[in-house]
PDB file of N, CA and C in Angstrom:
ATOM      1  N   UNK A   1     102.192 -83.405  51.766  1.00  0.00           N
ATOM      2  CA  UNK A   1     101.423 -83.955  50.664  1.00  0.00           C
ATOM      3  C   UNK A   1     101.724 -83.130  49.406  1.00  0.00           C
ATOM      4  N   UNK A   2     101.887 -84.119  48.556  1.00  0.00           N
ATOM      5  CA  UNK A   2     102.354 -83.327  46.933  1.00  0.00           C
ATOM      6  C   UNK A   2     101.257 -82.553  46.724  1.00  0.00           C
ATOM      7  N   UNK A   3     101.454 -81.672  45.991  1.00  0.00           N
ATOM      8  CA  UNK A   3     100.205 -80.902  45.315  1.00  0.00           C
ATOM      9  C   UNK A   3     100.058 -81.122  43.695  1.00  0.00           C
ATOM     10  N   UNK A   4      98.780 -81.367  42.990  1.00  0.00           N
ATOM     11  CA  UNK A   4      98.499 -82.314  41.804  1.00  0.00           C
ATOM     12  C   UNK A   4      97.839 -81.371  41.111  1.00  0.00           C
ATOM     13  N   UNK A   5      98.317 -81.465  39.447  1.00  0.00           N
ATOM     14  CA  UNK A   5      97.110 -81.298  38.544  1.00  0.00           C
ATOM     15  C   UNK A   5      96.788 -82.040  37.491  1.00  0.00           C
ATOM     16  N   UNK A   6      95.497 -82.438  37.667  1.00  0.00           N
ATOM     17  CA  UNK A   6      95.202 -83.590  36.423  1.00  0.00           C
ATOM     18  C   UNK A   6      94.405 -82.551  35.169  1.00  0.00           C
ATOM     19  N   UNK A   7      95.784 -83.361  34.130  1.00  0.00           N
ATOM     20  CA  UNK A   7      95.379 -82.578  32.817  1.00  0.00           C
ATOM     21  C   UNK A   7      95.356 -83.749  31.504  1.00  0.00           C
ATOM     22  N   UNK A   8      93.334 -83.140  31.141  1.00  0.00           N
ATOM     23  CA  UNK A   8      93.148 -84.194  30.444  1.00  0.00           C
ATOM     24  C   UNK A   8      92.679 -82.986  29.002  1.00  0.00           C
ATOM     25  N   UNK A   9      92.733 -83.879  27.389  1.00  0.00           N
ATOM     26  CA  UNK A   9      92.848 -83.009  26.487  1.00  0.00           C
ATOM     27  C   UNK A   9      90.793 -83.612  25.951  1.00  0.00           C
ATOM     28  N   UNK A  10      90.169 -82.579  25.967  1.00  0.00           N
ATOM     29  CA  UNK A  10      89.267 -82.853  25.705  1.00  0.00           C
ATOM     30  C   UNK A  10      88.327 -83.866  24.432  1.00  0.00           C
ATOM     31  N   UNK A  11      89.282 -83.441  23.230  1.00  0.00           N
ATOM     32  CA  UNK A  11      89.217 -84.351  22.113  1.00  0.00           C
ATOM     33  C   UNK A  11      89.256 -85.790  22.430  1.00  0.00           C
ATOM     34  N   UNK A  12      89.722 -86.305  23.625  1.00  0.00           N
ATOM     35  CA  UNK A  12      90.398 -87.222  23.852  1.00  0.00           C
ATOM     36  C   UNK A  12      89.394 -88.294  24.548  1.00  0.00           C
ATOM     37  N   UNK A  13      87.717 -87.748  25.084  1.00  0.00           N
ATOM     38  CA  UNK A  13      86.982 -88.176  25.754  1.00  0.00           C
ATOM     39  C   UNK A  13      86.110 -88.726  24.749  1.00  0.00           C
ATOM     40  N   UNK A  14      85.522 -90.299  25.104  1.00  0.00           N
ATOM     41  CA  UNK A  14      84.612 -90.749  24.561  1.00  0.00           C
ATOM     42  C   UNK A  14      83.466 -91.387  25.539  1.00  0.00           C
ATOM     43  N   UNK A  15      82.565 -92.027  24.291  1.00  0.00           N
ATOM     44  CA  UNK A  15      81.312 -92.364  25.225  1.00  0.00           C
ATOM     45  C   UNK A  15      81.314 -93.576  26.271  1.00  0.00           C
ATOM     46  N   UNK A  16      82.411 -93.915  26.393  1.00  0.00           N
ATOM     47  CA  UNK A  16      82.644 -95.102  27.413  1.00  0.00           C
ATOM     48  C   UNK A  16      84.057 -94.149  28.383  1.00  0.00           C
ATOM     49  N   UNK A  17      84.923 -93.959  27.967  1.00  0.00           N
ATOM     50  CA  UNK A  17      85.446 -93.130  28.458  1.00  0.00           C
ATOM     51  C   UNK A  17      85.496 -91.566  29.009  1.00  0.00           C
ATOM     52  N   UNK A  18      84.587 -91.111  29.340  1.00  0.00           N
ATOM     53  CA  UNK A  18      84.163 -89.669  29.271  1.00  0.00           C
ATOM     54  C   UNK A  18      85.055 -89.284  30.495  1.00  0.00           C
ATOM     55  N   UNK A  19      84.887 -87.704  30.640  1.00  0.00           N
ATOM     56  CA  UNK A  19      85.510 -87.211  31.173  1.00  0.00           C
ATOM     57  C   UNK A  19      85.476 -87.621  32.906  1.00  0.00           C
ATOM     58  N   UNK A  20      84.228 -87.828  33.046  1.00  0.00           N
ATOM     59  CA  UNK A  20      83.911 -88.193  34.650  1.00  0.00           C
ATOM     60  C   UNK A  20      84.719 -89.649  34.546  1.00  0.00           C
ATOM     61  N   UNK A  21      84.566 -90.276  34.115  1.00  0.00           N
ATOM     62  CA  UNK A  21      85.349 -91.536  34.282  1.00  0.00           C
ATOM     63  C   UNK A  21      87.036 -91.078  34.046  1.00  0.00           C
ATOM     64  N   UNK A  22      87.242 -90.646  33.592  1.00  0.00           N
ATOM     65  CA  UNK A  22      88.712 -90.454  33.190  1.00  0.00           C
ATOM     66  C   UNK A  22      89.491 -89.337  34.164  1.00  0.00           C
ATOM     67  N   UNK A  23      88.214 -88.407  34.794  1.00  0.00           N
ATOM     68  CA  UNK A  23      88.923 -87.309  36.022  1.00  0.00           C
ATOM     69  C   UNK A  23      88.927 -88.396  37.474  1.00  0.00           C
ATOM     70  N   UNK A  24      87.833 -89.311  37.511  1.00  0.00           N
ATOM     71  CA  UNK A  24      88.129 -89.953  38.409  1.00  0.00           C
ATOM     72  C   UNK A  24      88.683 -91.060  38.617  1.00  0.00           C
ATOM     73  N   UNK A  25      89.430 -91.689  37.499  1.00  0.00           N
ATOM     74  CA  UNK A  25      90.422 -92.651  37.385  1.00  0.00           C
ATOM     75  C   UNK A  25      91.864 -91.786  38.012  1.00  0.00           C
ATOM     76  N   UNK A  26      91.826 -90.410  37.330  1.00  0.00           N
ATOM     77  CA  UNK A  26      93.065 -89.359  37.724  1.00  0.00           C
ATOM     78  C   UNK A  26      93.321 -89.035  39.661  1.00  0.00           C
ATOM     79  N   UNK A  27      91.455 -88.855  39.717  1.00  0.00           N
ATOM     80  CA  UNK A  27      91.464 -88.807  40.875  1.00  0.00           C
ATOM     81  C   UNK A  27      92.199 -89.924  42.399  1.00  0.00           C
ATOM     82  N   UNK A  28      92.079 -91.220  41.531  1.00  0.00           N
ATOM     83  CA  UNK A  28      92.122 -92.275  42.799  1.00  0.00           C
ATOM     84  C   UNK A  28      93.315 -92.506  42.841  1.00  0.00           C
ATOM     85  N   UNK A  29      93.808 -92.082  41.467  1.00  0.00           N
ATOM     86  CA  UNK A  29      95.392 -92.218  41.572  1.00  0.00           C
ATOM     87  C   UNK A  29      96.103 -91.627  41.751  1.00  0.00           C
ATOM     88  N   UNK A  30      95.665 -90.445  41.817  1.00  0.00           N
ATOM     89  CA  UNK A  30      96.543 -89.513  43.072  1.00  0.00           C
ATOM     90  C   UNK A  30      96.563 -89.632  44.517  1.00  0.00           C
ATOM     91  N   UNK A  31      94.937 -90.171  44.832  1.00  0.00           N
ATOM     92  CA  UNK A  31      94.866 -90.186  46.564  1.00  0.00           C
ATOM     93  C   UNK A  31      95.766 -91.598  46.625  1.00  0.00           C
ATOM     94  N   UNK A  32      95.798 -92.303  45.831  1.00  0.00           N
ATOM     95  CA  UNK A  32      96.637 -93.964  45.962  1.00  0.00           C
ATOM     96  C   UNK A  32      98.016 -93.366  46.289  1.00  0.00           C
ATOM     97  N   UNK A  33      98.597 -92.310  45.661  1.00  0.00           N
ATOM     98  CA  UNK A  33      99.898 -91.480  46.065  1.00  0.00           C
ATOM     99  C   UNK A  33     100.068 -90.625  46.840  1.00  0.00           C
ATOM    100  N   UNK A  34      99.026 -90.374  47.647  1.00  0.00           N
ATOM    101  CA  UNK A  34      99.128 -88.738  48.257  1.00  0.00           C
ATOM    102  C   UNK A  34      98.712 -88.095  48.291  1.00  0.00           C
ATOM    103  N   UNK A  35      98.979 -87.522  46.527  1.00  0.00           N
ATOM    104  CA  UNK A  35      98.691 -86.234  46.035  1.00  0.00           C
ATOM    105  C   UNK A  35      97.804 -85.457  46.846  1.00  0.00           C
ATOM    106  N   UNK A  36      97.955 -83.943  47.088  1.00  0.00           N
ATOM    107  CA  UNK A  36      96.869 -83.407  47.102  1.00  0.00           C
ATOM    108  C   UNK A  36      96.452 -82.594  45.865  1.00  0.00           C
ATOM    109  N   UNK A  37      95.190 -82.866  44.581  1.00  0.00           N
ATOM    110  CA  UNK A  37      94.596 -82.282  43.485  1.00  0.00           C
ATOM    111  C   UNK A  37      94.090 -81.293  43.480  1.00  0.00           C
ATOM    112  N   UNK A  38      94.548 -79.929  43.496  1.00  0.00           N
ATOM    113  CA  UNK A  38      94.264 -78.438  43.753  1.00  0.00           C
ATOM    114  C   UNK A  38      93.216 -78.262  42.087  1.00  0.00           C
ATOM    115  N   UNK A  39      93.625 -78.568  40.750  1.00  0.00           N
ATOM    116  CA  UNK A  39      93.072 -78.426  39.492  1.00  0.00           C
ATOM    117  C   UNK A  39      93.075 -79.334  39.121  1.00  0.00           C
ATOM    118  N   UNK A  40      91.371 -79.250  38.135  1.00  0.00           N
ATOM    119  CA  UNK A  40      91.930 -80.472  36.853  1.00  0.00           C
ATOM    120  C   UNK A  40      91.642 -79.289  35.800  1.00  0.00           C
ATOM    121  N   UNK A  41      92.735 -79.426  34.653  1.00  0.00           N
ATOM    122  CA  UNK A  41      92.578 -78.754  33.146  1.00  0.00           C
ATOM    123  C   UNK A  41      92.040 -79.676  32.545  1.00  0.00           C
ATOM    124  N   UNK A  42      90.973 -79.375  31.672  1.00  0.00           N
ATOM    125  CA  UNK A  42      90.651 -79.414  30.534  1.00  0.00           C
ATOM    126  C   UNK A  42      91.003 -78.911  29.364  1.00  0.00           C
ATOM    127  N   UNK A  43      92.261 -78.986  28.728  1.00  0.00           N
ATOM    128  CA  UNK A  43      92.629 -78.557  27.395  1.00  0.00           C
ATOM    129  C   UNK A  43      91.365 -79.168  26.071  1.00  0.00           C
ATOM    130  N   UNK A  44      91.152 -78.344  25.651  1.00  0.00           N
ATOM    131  CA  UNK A  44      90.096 -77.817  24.808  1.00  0.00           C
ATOM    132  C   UNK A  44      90.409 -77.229  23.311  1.00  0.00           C
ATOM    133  N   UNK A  45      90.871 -77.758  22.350  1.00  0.00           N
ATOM    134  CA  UNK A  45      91.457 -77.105  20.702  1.00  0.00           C
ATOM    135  C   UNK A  45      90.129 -75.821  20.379  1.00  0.00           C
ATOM    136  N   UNK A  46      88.987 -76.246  20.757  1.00  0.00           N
ATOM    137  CA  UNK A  46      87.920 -75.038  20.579  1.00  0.00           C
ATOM    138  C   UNK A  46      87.245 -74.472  21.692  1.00  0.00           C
ATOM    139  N   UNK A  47      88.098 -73.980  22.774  1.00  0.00           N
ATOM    140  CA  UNK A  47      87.736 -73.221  23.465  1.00  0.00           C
ATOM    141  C   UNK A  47      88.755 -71.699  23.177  1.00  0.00           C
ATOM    142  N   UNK A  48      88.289 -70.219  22.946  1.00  0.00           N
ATOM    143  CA  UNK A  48      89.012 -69.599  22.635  1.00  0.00           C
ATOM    144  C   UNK A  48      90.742 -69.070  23.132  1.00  0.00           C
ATOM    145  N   UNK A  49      90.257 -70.170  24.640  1.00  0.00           N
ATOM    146  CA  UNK A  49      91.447 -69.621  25.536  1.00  0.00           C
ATOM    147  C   UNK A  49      92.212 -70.604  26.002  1.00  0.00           C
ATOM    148  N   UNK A  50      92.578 -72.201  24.938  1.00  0.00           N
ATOM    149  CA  UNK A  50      92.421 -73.095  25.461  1.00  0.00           C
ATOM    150  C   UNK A  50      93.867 -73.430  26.431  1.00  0.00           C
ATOM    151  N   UNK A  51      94.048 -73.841  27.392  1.00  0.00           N
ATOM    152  CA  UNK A  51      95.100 -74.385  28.402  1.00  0.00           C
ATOM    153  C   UNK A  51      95.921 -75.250  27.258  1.00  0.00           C
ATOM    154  N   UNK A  52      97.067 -74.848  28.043  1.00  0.00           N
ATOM    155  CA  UNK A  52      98.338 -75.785  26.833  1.00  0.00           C
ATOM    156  C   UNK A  52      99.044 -76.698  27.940  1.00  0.00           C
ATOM    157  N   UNK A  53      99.745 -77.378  27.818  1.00  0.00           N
ATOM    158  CA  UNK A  53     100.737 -78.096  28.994  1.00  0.00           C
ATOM    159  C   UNK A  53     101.560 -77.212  29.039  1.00  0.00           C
ATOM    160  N   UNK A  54     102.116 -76.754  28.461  1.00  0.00           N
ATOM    161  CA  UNK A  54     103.032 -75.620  29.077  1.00  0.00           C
ATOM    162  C   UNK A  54     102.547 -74.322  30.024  1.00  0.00           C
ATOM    163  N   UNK A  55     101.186 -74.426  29.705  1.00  0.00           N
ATOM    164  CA  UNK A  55     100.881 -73.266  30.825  1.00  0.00           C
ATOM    165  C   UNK A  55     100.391 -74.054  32.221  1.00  0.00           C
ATOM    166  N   UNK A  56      99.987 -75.306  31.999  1.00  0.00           N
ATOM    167  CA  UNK A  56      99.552 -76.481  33.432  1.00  0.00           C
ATOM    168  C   UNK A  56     101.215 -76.582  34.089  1.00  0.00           C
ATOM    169  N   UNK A  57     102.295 -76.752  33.371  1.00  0.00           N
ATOM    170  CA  UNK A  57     103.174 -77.452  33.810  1.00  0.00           C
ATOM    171  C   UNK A  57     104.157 -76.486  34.736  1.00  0.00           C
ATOM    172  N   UNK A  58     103.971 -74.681  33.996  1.00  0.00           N
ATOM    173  CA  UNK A  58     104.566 -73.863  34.425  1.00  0.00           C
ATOM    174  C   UNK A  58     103.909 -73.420  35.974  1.00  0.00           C
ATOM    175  N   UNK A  59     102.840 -73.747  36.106  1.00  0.00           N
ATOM    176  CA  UNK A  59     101.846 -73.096  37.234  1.00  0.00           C
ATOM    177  C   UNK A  59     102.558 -73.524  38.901  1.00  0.00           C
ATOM    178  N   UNK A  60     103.838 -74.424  38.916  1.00  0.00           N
ATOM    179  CA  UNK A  60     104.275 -74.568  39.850  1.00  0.00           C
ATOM    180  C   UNK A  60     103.414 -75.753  40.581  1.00  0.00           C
ATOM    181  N   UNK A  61     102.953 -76.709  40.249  1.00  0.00           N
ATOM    182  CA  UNK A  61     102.480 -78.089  40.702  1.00  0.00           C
ATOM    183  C   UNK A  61     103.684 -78.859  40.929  1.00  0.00           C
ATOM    184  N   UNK A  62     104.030 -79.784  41.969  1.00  0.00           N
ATOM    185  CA  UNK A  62     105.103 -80.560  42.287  1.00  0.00           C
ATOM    186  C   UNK A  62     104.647 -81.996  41.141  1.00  0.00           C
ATOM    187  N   UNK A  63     103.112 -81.904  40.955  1.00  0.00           N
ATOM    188  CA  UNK A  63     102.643 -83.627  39.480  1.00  0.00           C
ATOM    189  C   UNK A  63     101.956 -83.110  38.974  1.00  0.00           C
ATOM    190  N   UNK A  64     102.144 -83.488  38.021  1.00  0.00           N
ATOM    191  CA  UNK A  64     101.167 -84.119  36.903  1.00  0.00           C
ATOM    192  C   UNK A  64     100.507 -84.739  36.657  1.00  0.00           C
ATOM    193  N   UNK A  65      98.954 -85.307  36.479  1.00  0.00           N
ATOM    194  CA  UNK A  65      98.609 -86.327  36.218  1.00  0.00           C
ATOM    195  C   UNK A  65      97.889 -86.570  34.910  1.00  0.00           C
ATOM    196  N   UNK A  66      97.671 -87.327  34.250  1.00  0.00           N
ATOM    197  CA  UNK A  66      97.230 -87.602  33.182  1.00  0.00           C
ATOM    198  C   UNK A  66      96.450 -88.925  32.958  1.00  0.00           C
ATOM    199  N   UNK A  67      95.305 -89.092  32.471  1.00  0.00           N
ATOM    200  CA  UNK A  67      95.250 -90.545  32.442  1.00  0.00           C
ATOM    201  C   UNK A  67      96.064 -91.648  30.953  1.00  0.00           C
ATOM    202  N   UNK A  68      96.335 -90.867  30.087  1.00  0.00           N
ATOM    203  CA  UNK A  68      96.822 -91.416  29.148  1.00  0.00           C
ATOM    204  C   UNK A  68      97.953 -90.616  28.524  1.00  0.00           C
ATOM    205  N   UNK A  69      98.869 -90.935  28.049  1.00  0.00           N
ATOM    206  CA  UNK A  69     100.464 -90.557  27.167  1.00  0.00           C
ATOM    207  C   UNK A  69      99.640 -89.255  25.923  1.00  0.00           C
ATOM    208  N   UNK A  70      98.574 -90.029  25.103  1.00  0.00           N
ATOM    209  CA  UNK A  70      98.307 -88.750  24.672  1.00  0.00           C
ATOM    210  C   UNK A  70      97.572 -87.740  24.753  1.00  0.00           C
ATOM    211  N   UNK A  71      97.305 -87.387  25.917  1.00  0.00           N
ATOM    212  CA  UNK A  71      96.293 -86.377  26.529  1.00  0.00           C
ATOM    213  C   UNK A  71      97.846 -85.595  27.030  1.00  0.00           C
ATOM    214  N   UNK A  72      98.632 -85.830  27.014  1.00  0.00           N
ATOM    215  CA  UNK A  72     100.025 -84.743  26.981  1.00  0.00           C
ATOM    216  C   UNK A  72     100.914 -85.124  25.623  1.00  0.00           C
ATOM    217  N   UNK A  73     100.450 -85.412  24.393  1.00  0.00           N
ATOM    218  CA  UNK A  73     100.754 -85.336  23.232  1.00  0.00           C
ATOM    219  C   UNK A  73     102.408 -86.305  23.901  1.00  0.00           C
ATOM    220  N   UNK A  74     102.383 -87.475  24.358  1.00  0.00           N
ATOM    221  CA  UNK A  74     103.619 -88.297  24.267  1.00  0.00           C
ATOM    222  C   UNK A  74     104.458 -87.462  24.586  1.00  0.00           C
ATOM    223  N   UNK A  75     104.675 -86.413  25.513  1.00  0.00           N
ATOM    224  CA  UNK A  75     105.986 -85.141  25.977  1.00  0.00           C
ATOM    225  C   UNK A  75     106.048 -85.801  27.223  1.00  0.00           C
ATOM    226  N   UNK A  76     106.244 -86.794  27.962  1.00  0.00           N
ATOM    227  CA  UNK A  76     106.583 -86.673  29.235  1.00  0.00           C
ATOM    228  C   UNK A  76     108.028 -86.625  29.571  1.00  0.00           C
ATOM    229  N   UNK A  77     109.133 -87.206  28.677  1.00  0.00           N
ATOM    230  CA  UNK A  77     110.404 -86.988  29.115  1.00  0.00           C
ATOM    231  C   UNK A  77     110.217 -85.492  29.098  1.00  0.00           C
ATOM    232  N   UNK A  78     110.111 -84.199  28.464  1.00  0.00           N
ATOM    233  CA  UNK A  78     110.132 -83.017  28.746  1.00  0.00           C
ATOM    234  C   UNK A  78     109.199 -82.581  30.119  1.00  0.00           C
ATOM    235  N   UNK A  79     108.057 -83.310  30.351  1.00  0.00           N
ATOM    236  CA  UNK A  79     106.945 -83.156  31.949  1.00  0.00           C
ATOM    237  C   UNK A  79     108.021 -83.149  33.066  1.00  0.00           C
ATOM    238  N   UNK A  80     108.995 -84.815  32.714  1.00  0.00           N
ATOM    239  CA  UNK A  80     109.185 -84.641  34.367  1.00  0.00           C
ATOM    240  C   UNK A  80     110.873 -84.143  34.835  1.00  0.00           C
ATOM    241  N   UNK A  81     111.111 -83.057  32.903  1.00  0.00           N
ATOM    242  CA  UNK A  81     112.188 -81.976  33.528  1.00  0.00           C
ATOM    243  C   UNK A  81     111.430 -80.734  34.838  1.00  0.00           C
ATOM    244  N   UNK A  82     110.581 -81.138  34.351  1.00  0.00           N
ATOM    245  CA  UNK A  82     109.957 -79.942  35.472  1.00  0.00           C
ATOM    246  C   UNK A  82     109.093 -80.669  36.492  1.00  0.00           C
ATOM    247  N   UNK A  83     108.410 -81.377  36.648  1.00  0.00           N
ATOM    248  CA  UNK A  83     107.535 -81.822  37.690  1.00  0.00           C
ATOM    249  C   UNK A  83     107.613 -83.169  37.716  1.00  0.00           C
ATOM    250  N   UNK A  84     106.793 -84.297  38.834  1.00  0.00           N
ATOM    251  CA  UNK A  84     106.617 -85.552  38.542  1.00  0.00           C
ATOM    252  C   UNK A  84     105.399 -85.504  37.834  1.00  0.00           C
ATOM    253  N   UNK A  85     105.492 -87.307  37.091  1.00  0.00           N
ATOM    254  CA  UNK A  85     104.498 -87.576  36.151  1.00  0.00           C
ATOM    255  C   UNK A  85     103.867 -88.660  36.525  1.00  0.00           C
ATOM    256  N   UNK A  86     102.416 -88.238  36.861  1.00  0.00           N
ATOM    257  CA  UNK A  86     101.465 -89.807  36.695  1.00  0.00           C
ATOM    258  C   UNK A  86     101.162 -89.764  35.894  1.00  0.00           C
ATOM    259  N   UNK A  87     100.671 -91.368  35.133  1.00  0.00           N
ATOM    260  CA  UNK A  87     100.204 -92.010  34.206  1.00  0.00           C
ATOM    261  C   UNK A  87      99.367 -92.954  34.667  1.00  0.00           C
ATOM    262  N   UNK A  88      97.701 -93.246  33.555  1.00  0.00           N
ATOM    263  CA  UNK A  88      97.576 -93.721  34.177  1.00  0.00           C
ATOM    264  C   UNK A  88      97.261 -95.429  33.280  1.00  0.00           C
ATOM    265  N   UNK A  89      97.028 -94.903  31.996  1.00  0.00           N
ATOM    266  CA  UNK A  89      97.619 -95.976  30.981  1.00  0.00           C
ATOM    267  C   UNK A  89      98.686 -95.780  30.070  1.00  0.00           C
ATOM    268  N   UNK A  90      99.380 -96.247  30.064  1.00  0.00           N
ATOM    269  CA  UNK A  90      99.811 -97.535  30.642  1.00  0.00           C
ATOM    270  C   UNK A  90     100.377 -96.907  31.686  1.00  0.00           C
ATOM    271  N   UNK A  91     100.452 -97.937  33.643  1.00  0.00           N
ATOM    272  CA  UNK A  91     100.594 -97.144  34.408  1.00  0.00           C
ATOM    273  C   UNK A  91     101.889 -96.564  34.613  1.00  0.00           C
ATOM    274  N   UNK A  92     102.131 -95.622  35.715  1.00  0.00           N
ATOM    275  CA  UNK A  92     103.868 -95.142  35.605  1.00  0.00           C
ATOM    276  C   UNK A  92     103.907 -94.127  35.995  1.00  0.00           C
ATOM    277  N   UNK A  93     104.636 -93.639  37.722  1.00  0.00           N
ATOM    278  CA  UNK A  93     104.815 -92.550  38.163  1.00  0.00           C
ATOM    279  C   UNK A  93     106.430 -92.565  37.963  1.00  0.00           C
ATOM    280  N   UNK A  94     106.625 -91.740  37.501  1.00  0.00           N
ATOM    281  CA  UNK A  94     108.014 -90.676  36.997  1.00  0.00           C
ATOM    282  C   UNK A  94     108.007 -89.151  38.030  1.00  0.00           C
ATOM    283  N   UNK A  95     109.466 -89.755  38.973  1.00  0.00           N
ATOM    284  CA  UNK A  95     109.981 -88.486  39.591  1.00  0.00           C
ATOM    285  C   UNK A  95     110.211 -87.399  38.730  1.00  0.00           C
ATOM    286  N   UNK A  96     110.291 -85.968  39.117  1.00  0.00           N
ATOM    287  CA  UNK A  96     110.982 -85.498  38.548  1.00  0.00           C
ATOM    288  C   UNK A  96     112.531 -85.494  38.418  1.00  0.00           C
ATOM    289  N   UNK A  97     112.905 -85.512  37.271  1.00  0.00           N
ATOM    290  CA  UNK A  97     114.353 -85.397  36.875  1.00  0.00           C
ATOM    291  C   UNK A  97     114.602 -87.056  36.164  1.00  0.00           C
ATOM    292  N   UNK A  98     113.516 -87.601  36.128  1.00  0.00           N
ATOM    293  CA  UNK A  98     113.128 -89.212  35.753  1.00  0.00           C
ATOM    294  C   UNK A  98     114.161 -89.147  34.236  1.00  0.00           C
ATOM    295  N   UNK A  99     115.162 -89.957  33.990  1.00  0.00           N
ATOM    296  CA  UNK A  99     115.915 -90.220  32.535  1.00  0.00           C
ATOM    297  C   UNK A  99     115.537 -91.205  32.307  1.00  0.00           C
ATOM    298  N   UNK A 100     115.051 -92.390  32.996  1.00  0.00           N
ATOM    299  CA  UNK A 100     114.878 -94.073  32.723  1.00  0.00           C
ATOM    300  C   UNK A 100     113.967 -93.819  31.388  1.00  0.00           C
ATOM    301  N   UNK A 101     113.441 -95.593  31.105  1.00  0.00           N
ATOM    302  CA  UNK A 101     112.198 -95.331  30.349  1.00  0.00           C
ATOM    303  C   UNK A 101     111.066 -94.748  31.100  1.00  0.00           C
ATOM    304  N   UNK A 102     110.266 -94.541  29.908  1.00  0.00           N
ATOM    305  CA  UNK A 102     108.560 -93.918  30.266  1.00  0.00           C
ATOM    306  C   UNK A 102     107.807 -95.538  29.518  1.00  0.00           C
ATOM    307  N   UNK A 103     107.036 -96.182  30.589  1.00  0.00           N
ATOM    308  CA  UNK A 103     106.126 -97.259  29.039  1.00  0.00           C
ATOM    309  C   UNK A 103     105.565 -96.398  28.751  1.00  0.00           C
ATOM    310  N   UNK A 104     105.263 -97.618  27.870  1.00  0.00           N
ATOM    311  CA  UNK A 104     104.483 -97.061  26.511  1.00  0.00           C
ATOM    312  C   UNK A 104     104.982 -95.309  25.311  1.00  0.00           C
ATOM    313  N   UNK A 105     106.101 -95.554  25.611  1.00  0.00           N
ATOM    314  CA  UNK A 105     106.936 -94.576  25.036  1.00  0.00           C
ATOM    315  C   UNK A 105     107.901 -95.534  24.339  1.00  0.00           C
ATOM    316  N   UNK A 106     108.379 -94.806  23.038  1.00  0.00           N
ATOM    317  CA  UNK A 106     109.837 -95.410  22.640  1.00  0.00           C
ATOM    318  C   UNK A 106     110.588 -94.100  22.889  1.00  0.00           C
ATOM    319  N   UNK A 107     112.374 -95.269  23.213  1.00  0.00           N
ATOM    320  CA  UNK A 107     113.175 -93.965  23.477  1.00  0.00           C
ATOM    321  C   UNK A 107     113.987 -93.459  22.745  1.00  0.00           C
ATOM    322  N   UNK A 108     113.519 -93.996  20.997  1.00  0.00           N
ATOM    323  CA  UNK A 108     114.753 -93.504  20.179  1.00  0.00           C
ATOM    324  C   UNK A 108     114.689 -92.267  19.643  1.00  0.00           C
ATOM    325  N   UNK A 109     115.863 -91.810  19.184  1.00  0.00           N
ATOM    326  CA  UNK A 109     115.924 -91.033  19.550  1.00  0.00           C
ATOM    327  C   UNK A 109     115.258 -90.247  17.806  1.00  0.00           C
ATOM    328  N   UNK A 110     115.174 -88.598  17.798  1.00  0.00           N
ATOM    329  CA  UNK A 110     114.225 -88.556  15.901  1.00  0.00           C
ATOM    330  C   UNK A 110     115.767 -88.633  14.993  1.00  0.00           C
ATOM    331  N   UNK A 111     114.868 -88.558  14.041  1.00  0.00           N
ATOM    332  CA  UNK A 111     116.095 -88.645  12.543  1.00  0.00           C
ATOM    333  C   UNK A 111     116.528 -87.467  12.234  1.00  0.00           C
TER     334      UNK A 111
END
């Protein structure tokens, strides 16, 4: 069984969407895959110590999960150089080493 961390960005929670709804949307869609979910991060802009994706992504998890593209600031082609990626809107599990598209991503390239 994979081992999972669902990382959601706190700014990102609202009153229909809150965090319990959005860790356990993360949640079902990992057990729908497997996963086993060891953490969920909460990245936090005003917490003094706040979790970055680069410190979730480095921690040695085989996934990722996320419920939305920008609760990992739209970086998943860089996520699944290192790990696989769930998504969970729009949906989309990405192996790692994934080059195809990502939805709800464009793939051009910057100026």
């Amino acid at each position: 069984m994979p081992t999972a961390i669902i990382f959601l960005r706190a700014e990102l929670f609202s009153q229909i969407e809150t965090r319990d709804v959005q860790e356990l949307h993360c949640g079902r869609l990992a057990a729908a895959h497997g996963c086993d979910v060891q953490k969920t991060v909460i990245a936090d802009s005003a917490d003094p110590i706040p979790w970055t994706l680069k410190e979730a992504i480095g921690l040695g998890y085989q996934i990722l999960i996320t419920y939305s593209l920008p609760h990992i600031n739209f970086r998943a082609p860089e996520i699944v150089q290192r790990c696989g990626l769930l998504v969970g809107h729009p949906y989309g599990w990405y192996h790692k080493g994934h080059a195809g598209v990502i939805a709800g991503m464009t793939m051009a390239r910057p100026r």
